[in-house]
Protein backbone atom coordinates (compact mmCIF):
# COMPACT_ATOMS: atom_id res chain seq x y z
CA UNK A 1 -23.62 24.11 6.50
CA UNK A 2 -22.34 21.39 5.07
CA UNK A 3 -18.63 19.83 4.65
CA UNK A 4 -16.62 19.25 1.80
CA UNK A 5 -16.32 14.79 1.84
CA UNK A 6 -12.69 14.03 2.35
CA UNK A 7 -11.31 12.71 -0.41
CA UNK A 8 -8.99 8.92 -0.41
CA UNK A 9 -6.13 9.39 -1.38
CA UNK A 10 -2.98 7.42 -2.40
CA UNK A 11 -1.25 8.30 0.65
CA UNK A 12 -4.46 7.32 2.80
CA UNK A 13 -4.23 4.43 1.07
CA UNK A 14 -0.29 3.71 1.94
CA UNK A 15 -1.49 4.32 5.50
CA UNK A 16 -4.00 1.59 5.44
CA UNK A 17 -1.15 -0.74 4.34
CA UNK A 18 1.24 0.22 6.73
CA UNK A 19 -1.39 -0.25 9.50
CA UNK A 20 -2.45 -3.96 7.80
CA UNK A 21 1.33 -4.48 8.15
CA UNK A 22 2.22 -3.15 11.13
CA UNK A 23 -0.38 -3.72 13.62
CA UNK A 24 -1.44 -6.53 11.67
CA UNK A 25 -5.11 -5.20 11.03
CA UNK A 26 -6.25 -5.61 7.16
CA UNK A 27 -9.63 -4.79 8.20
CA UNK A 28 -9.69 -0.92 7.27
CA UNK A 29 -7.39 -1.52 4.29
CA UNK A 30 -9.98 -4.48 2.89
CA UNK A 31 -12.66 -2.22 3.65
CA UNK A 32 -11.14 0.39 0.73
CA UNK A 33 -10.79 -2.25 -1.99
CA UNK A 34 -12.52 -1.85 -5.31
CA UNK A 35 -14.85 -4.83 -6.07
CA UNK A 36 -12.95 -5.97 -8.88
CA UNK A 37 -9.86 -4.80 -7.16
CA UNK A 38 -6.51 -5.84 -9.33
CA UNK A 39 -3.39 -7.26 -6.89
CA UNK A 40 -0.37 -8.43 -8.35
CA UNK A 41 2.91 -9.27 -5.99
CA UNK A 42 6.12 -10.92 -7.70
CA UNK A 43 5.67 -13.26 -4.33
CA UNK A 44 2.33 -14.05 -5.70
CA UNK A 45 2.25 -16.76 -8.75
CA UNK A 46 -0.87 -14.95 -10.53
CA UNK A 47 -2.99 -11.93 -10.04
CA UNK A 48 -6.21 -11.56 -7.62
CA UNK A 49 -8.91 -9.56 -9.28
CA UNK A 50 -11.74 -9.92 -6.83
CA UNK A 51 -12.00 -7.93 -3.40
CA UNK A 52 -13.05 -11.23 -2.09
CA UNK A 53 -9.57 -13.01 -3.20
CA UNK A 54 -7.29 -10.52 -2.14
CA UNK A 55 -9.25 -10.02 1.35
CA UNK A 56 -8.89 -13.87 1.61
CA UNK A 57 -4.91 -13.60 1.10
CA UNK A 58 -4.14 -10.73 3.57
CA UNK A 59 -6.13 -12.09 6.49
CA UNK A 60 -4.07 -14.90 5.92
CA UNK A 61 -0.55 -13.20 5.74
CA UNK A 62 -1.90 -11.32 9.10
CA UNK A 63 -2.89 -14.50 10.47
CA UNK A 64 0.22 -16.18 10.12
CA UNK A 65 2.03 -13.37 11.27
CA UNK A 66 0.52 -13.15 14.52
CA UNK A 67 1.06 -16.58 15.06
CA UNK A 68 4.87 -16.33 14.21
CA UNK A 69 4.79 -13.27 16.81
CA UNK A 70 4.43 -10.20 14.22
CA UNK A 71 5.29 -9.49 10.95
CA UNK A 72 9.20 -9.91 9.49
CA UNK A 73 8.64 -6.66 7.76
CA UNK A 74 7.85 -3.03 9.06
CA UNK A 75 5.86 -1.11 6.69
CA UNK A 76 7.13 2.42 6.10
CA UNK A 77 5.33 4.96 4.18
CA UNK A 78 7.89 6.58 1.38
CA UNK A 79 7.80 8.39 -1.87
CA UNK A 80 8.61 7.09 -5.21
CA UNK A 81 11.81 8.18 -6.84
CA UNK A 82 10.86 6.91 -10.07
CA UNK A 83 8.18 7.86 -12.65
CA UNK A 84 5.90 8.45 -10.75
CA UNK A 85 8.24 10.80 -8.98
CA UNK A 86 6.51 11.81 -5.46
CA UNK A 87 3.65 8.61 -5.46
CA UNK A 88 3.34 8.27 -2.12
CA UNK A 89 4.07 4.11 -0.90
CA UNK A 90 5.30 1.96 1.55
CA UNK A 91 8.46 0.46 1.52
CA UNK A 92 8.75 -2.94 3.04
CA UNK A 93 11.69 -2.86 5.54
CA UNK A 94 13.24 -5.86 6.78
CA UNK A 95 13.21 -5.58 10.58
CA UNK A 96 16.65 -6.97 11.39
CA UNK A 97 18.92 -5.79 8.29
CA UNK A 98 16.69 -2.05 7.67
CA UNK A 99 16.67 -2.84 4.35
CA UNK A 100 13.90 -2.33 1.98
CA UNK A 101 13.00 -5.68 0.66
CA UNK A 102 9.07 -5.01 -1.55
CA UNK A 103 7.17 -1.94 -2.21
CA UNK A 104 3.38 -1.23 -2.05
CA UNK A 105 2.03 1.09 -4.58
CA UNK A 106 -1.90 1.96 -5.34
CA UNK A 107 -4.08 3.11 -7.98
CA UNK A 108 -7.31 4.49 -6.96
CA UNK A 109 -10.48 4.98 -8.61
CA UNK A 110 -13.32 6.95 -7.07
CA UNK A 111 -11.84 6.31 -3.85
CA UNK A 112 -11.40 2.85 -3.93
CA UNK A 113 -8.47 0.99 -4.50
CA UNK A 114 -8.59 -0.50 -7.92
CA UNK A 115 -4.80 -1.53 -8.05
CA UNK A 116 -2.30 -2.86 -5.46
CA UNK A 117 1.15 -3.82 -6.50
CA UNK A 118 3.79 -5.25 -4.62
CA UNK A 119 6.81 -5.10 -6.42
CA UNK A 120 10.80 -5.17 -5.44
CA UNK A 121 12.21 -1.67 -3.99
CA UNK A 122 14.22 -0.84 -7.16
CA UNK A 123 10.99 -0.43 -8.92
CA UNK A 124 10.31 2.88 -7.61
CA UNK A 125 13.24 3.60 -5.38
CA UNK A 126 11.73 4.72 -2.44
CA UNK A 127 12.40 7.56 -0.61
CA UNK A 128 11.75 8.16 3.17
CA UNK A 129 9.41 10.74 4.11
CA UNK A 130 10.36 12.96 6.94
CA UNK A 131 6.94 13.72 7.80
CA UNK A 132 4.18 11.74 5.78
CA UNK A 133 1.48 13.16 8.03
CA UNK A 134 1.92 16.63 5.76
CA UNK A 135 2.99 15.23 2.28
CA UNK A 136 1.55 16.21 -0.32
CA UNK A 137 2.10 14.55 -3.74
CA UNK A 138 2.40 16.89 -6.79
CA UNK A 139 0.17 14.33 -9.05
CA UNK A 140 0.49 14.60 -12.42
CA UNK A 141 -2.34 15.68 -14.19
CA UNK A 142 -3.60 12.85 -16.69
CA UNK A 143 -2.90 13.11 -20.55
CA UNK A 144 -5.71 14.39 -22.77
């Protein structure tokens, strides 16, 4: 008998981040990135648009971070608030003041990731989940 293959999803894909961020591992994340992968930051003066570039840059940021004794941020995984309404994300929380300070967000494309963007919390106003483990996100079905 055989088993359905699990499909990626965007929140699998917000729990790859949050475990690049928090346990300072990009490994799995990298591992789900699109080829020509598209990652845009407002930290980040122009787009990456290879898997290669983008891989480069967050084994980097990890880098540093364990040398500076962990990350400044904790990575929390959230729902958007804005169109789309229910995207599952992370919110980038500053440790010390709680406060989002950056969003993640992800498009996906036969379950890669073909779109990361980091973008301030405003964007999307995100909303904490009270148990991502069982979300579900209502996704809008595309327009004909």
């Amino acid at each position: 008998m055989s088993h359905p293959k699990a499909i990626f999803t965007e929140l699998d894909a917000s729990r790859l981040y949050a475990r690049l961020v928090n346990e300072l591992d990009p490994e799995p994340f990298i591992a789900r990135l699109a080829p020509n992968v598209h990652y845009e930051s407002q930290w980040v003066l122009d787009a990456l648009t290879t898997r290669d570039a983008v891989a480069e840059l967050l084994r980097g940021k990890t880098k540093s971070a364990r040398a500076a004794g962990g990350a400044e941020v904790e990575a929390v995984i959230c729902a958007a608030t804005n169109d789309p309404i229910g995207m599952p994300l992370v919110a980038l929380v500053d440790k010390q003041t709680k406060r989002p300070e950056a969003t993640a967000s992800f498009k996906l494309t036969d379950g890669l990731i073909v779109d990361v963007a980091i973008c301030e919390p405003f964007f999307y106003k995100p909303a904490w989940l009270k148990d991502p483990d069982t979300y579900v996100w209502p996704k809008p079905e595309p327009e004909p």
